[in-house]
C-alpha atoms as a PDB file:
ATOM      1  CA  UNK A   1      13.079  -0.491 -25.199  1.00  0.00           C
ATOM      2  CA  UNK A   2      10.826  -2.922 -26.805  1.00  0.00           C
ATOM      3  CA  UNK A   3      10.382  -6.819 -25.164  1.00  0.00           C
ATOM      4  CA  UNK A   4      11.923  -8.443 -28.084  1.00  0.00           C
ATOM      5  CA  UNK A   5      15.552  -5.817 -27.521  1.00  0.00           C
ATOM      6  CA  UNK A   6      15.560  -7.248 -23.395  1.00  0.00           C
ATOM      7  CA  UNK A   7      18.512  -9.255 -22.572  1.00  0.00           C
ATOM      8  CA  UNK A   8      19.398 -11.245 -19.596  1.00  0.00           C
ATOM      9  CA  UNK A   9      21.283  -9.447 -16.653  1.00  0.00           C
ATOM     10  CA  UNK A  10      19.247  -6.118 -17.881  1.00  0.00           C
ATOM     11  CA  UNK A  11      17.612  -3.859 -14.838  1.00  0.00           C
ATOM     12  CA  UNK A  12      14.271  -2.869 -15.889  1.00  0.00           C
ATOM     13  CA  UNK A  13      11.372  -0.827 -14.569  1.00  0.00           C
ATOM     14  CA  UNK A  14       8.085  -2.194 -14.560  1.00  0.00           C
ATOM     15  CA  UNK A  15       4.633  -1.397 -12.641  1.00  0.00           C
ATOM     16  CA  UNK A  16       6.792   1.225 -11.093  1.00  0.00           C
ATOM     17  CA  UNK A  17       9.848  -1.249  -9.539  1.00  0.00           C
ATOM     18  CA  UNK A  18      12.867  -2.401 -10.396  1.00  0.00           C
ATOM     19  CA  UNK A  19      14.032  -6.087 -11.601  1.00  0.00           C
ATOM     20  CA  UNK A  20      16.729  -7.474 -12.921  1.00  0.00           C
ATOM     21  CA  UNK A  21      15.950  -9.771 -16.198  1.00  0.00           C
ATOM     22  CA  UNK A  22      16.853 -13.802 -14.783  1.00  0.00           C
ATOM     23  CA  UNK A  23      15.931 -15.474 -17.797  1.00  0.00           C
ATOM     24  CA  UNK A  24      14.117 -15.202 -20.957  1.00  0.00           C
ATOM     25  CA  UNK A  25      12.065 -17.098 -23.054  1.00  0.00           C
ATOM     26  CA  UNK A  26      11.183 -16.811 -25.986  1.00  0.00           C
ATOM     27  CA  UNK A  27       7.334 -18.547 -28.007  1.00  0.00           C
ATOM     28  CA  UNK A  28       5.848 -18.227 -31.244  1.00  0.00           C
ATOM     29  CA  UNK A  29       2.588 -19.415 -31.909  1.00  0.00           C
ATOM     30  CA  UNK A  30       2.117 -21.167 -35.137  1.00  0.00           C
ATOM     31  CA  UNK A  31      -0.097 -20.169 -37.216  1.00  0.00           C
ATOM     32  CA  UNK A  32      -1.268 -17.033 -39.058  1.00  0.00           C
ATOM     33  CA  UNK A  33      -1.745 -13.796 -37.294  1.00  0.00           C
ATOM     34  CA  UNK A  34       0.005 -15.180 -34.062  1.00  0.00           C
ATOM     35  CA  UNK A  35       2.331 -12.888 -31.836  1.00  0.00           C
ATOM     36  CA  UNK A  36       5.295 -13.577 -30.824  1.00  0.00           C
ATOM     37  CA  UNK A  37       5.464 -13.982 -26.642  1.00  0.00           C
ATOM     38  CA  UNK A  38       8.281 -13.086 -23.952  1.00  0.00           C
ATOM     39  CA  UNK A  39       8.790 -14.897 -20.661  1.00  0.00           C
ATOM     40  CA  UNK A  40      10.504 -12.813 -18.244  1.00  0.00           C
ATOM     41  CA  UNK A  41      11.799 -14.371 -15.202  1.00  0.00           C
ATOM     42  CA  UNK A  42      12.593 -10.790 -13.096  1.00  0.00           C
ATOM     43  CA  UNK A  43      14.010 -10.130  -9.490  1.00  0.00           C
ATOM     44  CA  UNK A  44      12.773  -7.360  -7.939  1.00  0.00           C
ATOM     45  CA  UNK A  45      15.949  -4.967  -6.977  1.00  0.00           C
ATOM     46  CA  UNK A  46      16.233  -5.221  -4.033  1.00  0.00           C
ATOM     47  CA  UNK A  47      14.689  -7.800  -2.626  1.00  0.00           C
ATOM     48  CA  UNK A  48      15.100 -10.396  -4.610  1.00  0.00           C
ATOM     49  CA  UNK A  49      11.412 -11.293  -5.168  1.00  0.00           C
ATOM     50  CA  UNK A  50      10.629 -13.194  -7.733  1.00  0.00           C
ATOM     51  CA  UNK A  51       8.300 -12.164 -10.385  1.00  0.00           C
ATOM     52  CA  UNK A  52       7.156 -13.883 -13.799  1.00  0.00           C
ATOM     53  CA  UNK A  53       5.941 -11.645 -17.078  1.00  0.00           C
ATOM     54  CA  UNK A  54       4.722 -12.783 -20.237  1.00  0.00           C
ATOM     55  CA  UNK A  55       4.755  -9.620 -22.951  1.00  0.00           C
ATOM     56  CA  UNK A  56       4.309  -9.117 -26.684  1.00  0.00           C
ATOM     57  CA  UNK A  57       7.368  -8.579 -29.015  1.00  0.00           C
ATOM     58  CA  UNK A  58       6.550  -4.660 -29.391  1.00  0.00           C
ATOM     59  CA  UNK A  59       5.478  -3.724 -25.681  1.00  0.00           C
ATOM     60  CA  UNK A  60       7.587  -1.331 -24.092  1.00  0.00           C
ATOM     61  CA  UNK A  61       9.927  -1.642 -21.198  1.00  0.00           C
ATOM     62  CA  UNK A  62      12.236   1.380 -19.486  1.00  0.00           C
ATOM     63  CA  UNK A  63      15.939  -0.065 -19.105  1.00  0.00           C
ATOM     64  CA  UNK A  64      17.213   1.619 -15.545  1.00  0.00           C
ATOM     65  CA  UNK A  65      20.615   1.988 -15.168  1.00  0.00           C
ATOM     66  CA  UNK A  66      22.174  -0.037 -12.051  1.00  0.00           C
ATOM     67  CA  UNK A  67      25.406   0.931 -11.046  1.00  0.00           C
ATOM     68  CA  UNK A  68      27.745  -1.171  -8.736  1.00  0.00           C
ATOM     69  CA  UNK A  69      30.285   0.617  -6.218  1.00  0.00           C
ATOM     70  CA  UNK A  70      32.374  -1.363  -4.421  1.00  0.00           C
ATOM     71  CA  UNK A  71      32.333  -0.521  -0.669  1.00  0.00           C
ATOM     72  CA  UNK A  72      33.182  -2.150   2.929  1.00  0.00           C
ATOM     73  CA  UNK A  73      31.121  -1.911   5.657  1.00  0.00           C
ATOM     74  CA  UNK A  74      31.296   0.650   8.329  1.00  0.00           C
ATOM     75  CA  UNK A  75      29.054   0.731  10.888  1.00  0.00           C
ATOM     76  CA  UNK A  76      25.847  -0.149  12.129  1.00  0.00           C
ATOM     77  CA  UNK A  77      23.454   2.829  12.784  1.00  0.00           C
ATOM     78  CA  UNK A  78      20.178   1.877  14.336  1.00  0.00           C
ATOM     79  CA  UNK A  79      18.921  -0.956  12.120  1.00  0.00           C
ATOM     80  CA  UNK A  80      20.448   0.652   9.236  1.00  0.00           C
ATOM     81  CA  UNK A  81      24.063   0.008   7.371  1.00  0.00           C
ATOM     82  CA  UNK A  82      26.556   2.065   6.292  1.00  0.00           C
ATOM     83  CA  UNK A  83      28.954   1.402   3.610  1.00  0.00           C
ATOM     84  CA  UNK A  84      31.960   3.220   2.438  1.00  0.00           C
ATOM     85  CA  UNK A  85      32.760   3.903  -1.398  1.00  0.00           C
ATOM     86  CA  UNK A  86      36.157   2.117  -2.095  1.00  0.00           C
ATOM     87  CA  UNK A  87      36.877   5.367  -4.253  1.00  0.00           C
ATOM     88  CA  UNK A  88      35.794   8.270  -2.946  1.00  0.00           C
ATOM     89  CA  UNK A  89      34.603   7.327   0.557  1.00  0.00           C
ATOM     90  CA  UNK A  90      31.242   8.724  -0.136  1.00  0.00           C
ATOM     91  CA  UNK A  91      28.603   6.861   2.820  1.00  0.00           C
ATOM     92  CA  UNK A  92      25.672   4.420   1.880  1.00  0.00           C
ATOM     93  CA  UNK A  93      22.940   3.882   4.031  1.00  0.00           C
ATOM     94  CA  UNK A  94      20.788   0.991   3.296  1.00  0.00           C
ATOM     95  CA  UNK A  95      18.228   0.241   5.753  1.00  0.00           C
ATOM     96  CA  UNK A  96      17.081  -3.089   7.087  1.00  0.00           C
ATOM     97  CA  UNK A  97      14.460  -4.211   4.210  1.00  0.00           C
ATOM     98  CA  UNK A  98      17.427  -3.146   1.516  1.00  0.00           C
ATOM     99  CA  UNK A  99      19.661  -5.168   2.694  1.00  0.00           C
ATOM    100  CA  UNK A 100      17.187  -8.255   3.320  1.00  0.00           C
ATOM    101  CA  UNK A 101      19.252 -12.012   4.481  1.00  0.00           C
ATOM    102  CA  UNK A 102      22.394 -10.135   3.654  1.00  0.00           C
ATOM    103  CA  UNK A 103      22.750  -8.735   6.937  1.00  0.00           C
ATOM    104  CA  UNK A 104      23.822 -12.188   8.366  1.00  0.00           C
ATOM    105  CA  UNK A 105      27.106 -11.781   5.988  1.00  0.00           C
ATOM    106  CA  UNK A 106      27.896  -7.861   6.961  1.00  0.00           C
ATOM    107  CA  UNK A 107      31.238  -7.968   8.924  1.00  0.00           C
ATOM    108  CA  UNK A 108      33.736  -5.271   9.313  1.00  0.00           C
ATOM    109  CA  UNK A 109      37.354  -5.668   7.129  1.00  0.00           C
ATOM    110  CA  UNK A 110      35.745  -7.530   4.461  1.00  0.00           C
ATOM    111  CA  UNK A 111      36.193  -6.758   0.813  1.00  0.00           C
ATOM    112  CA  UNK A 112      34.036  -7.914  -2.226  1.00  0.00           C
ATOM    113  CA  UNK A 113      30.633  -5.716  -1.181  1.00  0.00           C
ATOM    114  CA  UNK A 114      29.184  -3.701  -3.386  1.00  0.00           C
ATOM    115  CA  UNK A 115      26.416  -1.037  -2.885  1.00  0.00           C
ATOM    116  CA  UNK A 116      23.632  -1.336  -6.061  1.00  0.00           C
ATOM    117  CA  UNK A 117      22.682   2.427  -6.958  1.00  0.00           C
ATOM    118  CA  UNK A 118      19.958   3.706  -9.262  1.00  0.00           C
ATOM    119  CA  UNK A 119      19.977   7.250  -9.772  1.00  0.00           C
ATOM    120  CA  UNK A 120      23.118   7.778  -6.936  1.00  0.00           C
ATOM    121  CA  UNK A 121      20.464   6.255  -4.807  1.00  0.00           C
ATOM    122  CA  UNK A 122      21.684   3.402  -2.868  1.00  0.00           C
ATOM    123  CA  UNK A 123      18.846   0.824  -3.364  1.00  0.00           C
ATOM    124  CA  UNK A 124      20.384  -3.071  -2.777  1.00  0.00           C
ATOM    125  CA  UNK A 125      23.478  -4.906  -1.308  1.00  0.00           C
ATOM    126  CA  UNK A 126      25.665  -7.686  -3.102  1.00  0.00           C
ATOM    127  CA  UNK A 127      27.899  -9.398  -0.598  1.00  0.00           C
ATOM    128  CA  UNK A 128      30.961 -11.719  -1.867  1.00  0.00           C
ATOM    129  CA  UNK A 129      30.684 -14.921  -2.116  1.00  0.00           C
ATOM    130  CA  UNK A 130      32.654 -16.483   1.023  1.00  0.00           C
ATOM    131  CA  UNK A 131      32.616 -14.524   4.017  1.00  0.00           C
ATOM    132  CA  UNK A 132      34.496 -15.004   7.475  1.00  0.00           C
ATOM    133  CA  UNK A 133      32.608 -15.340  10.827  1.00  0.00           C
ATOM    134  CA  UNK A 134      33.327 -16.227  14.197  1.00  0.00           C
ATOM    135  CA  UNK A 135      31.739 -19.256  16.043  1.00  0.00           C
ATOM    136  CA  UNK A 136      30.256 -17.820  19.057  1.00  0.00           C
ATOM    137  CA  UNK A 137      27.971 -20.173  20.524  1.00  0.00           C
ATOM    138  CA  UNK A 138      28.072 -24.192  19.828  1.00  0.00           C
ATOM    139  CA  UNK A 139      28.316 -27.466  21.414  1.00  0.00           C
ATOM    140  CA  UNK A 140      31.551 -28.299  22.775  1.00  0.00           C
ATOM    141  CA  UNK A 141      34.026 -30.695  20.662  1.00  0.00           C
ATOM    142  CA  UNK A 142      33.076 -34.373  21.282  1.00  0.00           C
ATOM    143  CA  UNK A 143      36.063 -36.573  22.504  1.00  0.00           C
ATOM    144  CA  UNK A 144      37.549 -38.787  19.192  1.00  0.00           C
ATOM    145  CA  UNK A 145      35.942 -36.474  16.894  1.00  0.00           C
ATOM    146  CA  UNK A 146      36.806 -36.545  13.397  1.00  0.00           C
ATOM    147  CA  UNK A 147      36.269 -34.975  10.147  1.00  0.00           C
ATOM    148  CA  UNK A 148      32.991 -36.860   9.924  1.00  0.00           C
ATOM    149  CA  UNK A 149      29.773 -35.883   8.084  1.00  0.00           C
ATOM    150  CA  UNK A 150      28.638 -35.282  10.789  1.00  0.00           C
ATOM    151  CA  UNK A 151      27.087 -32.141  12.247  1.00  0.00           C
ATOM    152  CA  UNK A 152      25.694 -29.461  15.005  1.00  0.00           C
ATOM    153  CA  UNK A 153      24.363 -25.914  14.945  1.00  0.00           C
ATOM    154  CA  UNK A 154      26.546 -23.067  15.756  1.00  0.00           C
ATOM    155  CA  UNK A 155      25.257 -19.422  16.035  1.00  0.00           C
ATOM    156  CA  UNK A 156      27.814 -17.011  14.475  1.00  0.00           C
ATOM    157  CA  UNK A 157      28.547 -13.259  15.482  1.00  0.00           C
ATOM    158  CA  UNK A 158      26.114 -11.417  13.478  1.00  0.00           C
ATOM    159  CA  UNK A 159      23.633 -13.750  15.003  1.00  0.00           C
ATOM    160  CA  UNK A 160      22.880 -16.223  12.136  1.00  0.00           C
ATOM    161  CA  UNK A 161      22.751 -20.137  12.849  1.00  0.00           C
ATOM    162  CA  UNK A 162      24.592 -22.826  10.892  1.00  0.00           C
ATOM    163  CA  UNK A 163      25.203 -26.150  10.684  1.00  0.00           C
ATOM    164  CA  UNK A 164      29.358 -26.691  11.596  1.00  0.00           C
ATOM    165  CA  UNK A 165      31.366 -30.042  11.900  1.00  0.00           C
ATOM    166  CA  UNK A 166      31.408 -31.620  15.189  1.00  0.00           C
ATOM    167  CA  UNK A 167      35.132 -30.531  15.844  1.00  0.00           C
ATOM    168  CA  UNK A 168      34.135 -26.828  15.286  1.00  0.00           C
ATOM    169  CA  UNK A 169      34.527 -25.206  18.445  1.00  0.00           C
ATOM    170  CA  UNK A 170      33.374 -21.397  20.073  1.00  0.00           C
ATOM    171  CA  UNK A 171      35.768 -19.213  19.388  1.00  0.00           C
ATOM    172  CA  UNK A 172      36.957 -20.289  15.825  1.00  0.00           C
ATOM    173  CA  UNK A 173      36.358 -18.388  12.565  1.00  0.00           C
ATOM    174  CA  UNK A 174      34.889 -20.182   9.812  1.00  0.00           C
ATOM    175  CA  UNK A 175      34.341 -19.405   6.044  1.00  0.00           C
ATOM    176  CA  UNK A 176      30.401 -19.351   4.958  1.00  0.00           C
ATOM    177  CA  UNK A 177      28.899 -19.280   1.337  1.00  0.00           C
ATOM    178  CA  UNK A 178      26.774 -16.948   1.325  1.00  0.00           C
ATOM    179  CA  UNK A 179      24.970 -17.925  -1.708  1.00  0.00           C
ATOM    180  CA  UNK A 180      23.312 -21.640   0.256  1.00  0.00           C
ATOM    181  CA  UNK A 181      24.481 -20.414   4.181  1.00  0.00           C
ATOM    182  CA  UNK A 182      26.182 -23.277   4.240  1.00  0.00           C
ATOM    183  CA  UNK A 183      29.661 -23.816   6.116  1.00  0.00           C
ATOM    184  CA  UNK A 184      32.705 -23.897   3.746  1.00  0.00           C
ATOM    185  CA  UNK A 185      35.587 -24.829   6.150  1.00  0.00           C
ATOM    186  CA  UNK A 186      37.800 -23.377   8.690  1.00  0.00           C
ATOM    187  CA  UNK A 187      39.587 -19.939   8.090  1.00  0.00           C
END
């Protein structure tokens, strides 16, 4: 497909990796003779590396066809994942590097993952957007605490840290975005 066809949310190969198309914009020079420019604002699949691409109206770019399959998490093997198809409980195993700062958000009985696939390859992870983790390691509750502002660090069972309310104590499941990491109340 040629630069100028390219729309946002398109996976595309280019200098032989994937990226999903971010954003796009779009310059024309005035004046005579000028050619029309494309700004590409890519993330590498996966990854999520961020990589800006200027190209003329007529270069070339392969489309690659990403397919999503949703999937809940089975078990841990080594450093590597493995994810079973929602449908037809075919196994994905995406290793360490694939799955990147996701792995702080891979719990057991959680819906709303799905394994990215190019070629029936499993290549990237999308996690949901909320996910539920236990407290397992945080100060204790200060006496008169209240739902201030506020806060103290509290390391969760897949072994991430975040910052909690004071009245957050071990032992209690909380929800976490996992878009900023941030603590979204108690579940």
């Amino acid at each position: 497909m040629k630069a100028f066809e390219v729309k946002r949310g398109n996976v595309v190969e280019y200098n032989g990796k994937v990226y999903q198309i971010r954003d796009i914009e779009r310059s024309a020079p005035q004046g005579r003779g000028g050619n029309v420019t494309y700004r590409f604002v890519m993330y590498s699949v996966p990854g999520a590396q961020k990589l800006d691409v200027s190209l003329r109206a007529d270069d070339d770019l392969k489309e690659t066809e990403l397919v999503r399959r949703a999937a809940n998490f089975s078990y841990k093997d080594g450093d590597a994942f493995v994810f079973m198809d929602n449908e037809d409980y075919t196994q994905y195993t995406l290793d360490a590097a694939s799955v990147g700062d996701a792995a702080g958000y891979v719990v057991e009985g959680i819906d709303g993952y799905y394994i990215q696939l190019i070629d029936d390859a499993p290549i990237g992870l999308q996690v949901p957007a909320t996910v539920t983790l236990q407290v397992v390691d945080t100060a204790p509750e200060l006496k008169g605490a209240s739902a201030t502002k506020r806060s103290k660090p509290a390391k969760l069972s897949t072994g991430i840290e975040i910052q909690v309310p004071e009245y957050i104590t071990s032992g209690e499941a909380v929800f976490v975005n996992t878009t900023t990491g941030e603590f979204s109340g108690r579940a």
